[in-house]
N, C-alpha and C. Protein backbone atom coordinates (compact mmCIF):
# COMPACT_ATOMS: atom_id res chain seq x y z
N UNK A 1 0.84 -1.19 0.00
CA UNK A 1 0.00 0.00 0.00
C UNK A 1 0.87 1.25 0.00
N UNK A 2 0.37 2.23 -0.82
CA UNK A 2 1.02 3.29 -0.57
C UNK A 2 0.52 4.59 0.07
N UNK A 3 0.67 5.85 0.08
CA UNK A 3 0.80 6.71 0.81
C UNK A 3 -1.04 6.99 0.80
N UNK A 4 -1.50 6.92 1.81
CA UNK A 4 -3.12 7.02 2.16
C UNK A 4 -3.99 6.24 1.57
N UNK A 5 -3.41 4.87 2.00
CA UNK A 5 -3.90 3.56 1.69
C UNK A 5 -3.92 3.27 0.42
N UNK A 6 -3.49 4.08 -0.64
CA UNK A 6 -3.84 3.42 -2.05
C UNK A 6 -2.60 2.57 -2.69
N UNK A 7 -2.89 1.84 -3.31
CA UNK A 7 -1.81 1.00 -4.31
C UNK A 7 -0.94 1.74 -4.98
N UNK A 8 0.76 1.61 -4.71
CA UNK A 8 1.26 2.22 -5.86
C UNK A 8 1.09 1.31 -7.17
N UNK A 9 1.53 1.93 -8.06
CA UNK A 9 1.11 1.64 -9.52
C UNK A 9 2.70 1.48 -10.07
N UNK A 10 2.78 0.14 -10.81
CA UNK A 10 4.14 0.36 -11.62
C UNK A 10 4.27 1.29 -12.78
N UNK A 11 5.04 2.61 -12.88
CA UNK A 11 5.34 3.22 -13.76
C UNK A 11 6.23 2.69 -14.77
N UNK A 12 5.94 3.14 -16.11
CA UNK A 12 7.15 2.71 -16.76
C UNK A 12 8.42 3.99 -17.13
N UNK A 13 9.68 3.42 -17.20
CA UNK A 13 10.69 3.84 -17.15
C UNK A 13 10.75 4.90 -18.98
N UNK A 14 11.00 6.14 -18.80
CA UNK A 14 10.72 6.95 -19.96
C UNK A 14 11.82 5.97 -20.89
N UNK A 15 12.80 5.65 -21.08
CA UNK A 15 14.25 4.85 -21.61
C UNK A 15 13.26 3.47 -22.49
N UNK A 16 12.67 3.08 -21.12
CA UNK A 16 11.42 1.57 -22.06
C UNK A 16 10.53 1.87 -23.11
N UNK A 17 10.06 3.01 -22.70
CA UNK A 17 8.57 3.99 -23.04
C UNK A 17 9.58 4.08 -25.06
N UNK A 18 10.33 4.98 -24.53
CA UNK A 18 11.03 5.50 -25.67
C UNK A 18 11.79 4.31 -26.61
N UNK A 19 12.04 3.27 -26.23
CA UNK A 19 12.53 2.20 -26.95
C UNK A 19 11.76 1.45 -27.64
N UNK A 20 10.15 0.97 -26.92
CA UNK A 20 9.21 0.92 -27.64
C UNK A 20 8.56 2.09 -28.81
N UNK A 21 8.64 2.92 -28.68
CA UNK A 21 8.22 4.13 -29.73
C UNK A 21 9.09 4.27 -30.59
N UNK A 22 10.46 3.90 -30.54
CA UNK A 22 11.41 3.44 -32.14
C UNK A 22 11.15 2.44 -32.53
N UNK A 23 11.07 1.43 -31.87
CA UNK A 23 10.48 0.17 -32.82
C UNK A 23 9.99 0.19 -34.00
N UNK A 24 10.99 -0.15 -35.30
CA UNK A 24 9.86 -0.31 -36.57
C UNK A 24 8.62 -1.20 -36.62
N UNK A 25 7.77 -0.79 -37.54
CA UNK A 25 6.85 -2.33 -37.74
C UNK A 25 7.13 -3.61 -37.97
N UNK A 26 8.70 -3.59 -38.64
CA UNK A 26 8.89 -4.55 -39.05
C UNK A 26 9.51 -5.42 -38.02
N UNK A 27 10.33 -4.96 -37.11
CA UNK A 27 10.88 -5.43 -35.55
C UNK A 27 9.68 -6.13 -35.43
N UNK A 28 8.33 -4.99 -34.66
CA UNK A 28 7.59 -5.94 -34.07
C UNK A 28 6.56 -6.57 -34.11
N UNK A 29 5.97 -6.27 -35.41
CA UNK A 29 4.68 -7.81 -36.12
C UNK A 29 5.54 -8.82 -35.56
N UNK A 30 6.79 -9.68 -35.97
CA UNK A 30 6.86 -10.93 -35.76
C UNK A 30 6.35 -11.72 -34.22
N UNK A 31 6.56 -10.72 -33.06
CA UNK A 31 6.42 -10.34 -31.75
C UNK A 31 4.66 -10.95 -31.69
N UNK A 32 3.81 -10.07 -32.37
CA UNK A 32 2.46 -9.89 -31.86
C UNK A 32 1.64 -10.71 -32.64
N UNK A 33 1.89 -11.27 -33.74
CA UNK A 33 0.96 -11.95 -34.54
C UNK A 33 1.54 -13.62 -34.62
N UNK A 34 -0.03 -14.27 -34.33
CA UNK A 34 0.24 -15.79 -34.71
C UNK A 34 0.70 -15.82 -35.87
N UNK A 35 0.37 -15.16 -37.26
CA UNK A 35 1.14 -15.62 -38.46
C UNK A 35 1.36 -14.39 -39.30
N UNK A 36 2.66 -14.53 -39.55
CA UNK A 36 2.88 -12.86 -40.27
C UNK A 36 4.05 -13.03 -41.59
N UNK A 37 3.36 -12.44 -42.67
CA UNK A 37 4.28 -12.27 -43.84
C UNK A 37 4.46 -11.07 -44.57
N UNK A 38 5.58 -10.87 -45.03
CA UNK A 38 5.35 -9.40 -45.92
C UNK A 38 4.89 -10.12 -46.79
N UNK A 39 5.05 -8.94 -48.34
CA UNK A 39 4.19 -9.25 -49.11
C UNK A 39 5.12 -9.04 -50.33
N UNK A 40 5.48 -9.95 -50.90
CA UNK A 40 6.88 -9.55 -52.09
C UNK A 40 6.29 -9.36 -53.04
N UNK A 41 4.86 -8.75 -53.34
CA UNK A 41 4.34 -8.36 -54.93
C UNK A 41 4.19 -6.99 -54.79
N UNK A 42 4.28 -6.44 -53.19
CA UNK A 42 4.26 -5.04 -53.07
C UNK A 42 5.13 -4.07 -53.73
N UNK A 43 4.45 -3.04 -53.98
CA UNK A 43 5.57 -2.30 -54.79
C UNK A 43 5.05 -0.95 -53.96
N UNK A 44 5.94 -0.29 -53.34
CA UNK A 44 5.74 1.48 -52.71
C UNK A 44 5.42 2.25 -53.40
N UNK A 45 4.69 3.30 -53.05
CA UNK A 45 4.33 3.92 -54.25
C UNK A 45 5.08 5.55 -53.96
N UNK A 46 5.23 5.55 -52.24
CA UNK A 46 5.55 6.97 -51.85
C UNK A 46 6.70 6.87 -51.44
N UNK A 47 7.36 5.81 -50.13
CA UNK A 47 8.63 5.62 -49.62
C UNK A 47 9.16 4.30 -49.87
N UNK A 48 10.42 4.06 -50.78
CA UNK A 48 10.70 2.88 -51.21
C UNK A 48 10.98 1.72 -50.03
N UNK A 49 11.03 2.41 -48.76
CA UNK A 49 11.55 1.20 -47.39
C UNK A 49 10.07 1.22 -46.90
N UNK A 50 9.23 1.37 -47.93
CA UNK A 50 7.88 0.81 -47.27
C UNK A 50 7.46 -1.01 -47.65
N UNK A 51 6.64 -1.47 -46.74
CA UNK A 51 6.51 -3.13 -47.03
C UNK A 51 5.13 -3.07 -46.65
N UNK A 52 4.61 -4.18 -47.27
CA UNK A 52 3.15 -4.39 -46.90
C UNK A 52 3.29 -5.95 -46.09
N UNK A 53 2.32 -6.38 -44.91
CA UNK A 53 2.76 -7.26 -44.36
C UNK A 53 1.09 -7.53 -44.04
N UNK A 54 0.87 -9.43 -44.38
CA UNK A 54 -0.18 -9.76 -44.17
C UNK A 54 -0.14 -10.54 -42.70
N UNK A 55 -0.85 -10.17 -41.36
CA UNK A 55 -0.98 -11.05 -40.17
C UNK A 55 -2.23 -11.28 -39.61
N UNK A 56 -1.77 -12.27 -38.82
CA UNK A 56 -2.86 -12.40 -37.99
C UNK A 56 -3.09 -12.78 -36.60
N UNK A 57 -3.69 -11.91 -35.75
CA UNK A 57 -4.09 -12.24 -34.42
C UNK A 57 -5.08 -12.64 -34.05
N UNK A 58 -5.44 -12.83 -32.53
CA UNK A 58 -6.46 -13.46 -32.57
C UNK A 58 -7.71 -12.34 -32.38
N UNK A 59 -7.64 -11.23 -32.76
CA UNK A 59 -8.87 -10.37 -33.38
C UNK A 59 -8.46 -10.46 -34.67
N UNK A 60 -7.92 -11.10 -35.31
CA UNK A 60 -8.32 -11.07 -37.23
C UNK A 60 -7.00 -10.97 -37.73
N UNK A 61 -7.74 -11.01 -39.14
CA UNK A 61 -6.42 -10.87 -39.96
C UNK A 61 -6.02 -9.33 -40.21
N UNK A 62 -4.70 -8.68 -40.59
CA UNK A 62 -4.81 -7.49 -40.31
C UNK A 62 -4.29 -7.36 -42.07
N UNK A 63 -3.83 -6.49 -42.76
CA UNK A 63 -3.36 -5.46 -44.21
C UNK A 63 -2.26 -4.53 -43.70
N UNK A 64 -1.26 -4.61 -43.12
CA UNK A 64 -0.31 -3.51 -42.37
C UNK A 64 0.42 -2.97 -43.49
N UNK A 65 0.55 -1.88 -43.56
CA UNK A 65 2.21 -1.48 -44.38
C UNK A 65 2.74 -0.44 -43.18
N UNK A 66 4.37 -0.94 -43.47
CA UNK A 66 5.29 -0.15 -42.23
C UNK A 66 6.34 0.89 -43.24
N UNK A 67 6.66 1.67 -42.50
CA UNK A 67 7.88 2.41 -42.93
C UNK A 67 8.16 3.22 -41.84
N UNK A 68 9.56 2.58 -41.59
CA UNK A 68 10.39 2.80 -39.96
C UNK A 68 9.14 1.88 -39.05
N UNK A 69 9.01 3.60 -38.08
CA UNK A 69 8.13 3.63 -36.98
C UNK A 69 6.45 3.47 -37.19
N UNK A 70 6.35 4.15 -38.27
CA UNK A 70 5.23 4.49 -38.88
C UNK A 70 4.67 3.22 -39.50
N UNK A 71 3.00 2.73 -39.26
CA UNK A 71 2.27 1.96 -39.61
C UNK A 71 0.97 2.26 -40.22
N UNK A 72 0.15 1.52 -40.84
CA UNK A 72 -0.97 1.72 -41.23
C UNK A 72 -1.81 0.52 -41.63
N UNK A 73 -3.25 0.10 -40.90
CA UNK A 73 -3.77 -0.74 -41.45
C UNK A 73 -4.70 -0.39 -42.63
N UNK A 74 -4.38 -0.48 -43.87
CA UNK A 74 -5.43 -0.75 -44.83
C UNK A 74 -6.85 -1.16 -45.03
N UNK A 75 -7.43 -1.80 -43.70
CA UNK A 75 -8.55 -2.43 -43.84
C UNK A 75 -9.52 -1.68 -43.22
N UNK A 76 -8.48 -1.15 -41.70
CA UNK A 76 -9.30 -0.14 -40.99
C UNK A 76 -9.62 1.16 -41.14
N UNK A 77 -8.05 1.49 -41.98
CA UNK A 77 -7.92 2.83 -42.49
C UNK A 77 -7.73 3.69 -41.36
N UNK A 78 -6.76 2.36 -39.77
CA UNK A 78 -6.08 3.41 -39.49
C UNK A 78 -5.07 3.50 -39.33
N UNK A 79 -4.12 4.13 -38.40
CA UNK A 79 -2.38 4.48 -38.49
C UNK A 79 -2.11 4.76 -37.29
N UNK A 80 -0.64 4.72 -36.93
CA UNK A 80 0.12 5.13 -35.96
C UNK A 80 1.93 4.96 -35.92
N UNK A 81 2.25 4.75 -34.59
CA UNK A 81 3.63 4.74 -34.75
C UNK A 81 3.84 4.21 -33.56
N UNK A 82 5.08 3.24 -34.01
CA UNK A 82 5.94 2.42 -32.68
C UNK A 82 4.70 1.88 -32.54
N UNK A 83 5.72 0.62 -31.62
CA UNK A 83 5.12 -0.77 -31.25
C UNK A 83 4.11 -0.44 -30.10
N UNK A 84 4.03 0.17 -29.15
CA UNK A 84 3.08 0.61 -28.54
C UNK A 84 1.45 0.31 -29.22
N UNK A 85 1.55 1.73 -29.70
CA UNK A 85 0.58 1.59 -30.68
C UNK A 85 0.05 0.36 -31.49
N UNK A 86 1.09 -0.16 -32.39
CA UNK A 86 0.96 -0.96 -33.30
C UNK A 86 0.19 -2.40 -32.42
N UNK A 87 0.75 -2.69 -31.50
CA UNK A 87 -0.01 -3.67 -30.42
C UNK A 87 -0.85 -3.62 -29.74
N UNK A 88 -1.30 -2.26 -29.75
CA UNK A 88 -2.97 -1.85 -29.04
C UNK A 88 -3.83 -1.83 -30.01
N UNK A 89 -3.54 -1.68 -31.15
CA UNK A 89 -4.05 -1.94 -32.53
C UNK A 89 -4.55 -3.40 -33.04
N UNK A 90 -3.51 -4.42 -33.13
CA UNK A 90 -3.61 -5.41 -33.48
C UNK A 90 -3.87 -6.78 -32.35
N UNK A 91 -3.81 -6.06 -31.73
CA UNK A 91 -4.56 -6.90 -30.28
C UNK A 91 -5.01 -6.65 -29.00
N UNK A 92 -5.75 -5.58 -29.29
CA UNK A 92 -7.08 -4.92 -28.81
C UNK A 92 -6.58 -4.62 -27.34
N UNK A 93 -5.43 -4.06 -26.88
CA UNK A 93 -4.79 -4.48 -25.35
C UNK A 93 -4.72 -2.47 -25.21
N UNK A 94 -4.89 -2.14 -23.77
CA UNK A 94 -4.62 -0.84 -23.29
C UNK A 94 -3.36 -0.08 -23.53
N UNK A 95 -3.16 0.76 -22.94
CA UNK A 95 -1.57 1.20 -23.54
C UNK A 95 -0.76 0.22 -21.91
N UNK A 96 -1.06 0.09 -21.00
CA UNK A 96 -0.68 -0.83 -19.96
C UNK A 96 -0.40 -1.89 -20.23
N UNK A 97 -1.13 -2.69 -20.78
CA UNK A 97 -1.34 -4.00 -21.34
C UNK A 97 -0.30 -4.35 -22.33
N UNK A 98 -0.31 -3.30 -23.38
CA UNK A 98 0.30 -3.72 -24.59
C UNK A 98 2.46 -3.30 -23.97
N UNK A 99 2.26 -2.27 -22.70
CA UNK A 99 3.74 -2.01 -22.48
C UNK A 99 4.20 -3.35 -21.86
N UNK A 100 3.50 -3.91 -21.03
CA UNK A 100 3.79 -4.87 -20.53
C UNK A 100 3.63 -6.61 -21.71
N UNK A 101 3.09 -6.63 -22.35
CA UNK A 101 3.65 -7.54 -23.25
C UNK A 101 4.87 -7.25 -24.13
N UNK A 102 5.15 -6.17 -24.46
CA UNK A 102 6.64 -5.58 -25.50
C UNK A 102 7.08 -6.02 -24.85
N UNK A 103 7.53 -5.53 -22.95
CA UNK A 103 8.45 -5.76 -22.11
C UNK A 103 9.03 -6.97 -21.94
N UNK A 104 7.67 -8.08 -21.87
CA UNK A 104 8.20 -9.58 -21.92
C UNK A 104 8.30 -10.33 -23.07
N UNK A 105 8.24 -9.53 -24.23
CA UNK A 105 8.72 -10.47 -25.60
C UNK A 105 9.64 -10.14 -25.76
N UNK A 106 10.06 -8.68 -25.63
CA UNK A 106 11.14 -8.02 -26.22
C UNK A 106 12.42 -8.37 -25.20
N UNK A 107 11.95 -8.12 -23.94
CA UNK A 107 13.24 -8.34 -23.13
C UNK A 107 13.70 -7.31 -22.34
N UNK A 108 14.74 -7.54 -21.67
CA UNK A 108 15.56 -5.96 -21.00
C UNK A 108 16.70 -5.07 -22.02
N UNK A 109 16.80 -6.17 -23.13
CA UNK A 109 18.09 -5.61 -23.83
C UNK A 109 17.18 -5.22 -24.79
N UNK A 110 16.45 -5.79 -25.39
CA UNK A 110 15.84 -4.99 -26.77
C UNK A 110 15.84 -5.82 -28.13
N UNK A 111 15.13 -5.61 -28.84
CA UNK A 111 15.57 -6.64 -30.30
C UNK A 111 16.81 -6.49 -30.97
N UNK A 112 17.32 -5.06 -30.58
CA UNK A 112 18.41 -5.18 -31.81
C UNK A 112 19.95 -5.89 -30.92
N UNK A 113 19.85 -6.30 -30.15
CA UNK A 113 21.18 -6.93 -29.07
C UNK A 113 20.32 -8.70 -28.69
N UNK A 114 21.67 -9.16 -28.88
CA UNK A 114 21.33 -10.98 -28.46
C UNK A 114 21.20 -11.59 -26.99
């Protein structure tokens, strides 16, 4: 308990916060979806390091295209950025919810270190 009987609350660390919000799309679909593929007939039309990637969770199949940070589902027609997002999106989870699953897929070190 904390200070006048209430529960403290785990905060997250701005360093985590911010490591999740670089995350490309492409880092972390593999992370959140039972089955995930790009799409090699795609062709960009605006940024050439854009990819289209077909997945699926267990709310549905999703239409993603990524470039970097930046995402967009096609089906829903909507968008955002970093994995945060991208996982409150594709599997319907709070911004709480979804920090705390990055945290335990991703790790303490991060995707881009072994």
């Amino acid at each position: 308990m904390g200070v006048w009987g209430r529960t403290m609350r785990r905060s997250f660390g701005s360093t985590e916060l911010e490591r999740f919000r670089k995350m490309s799309g492409e880092q972390v679909l593999p992370l959140l979806a039972t089955y995930v593929k790009v799409d090699p007939a795609y062709v960009p039309t605006k940024d050439l390091g854009s990819r289209r990637w077909h997945l699926r969770t267990d709310l549905g199949e999703f239409e993603i295209l990524t470039t970097g940070v930046k995402w967009y589902d096609t089906r829903s027609l909507q968008g955002g950025g970093g994995a945060i997002d991208l996982a409150m999106h594709v599997l319907g989870l709070s911004f709480v919810d979804a920090v705390k699953l990055l945290t335990a897929r991703v790790g303490v070190r991060g995707p881009d270190h072994p």
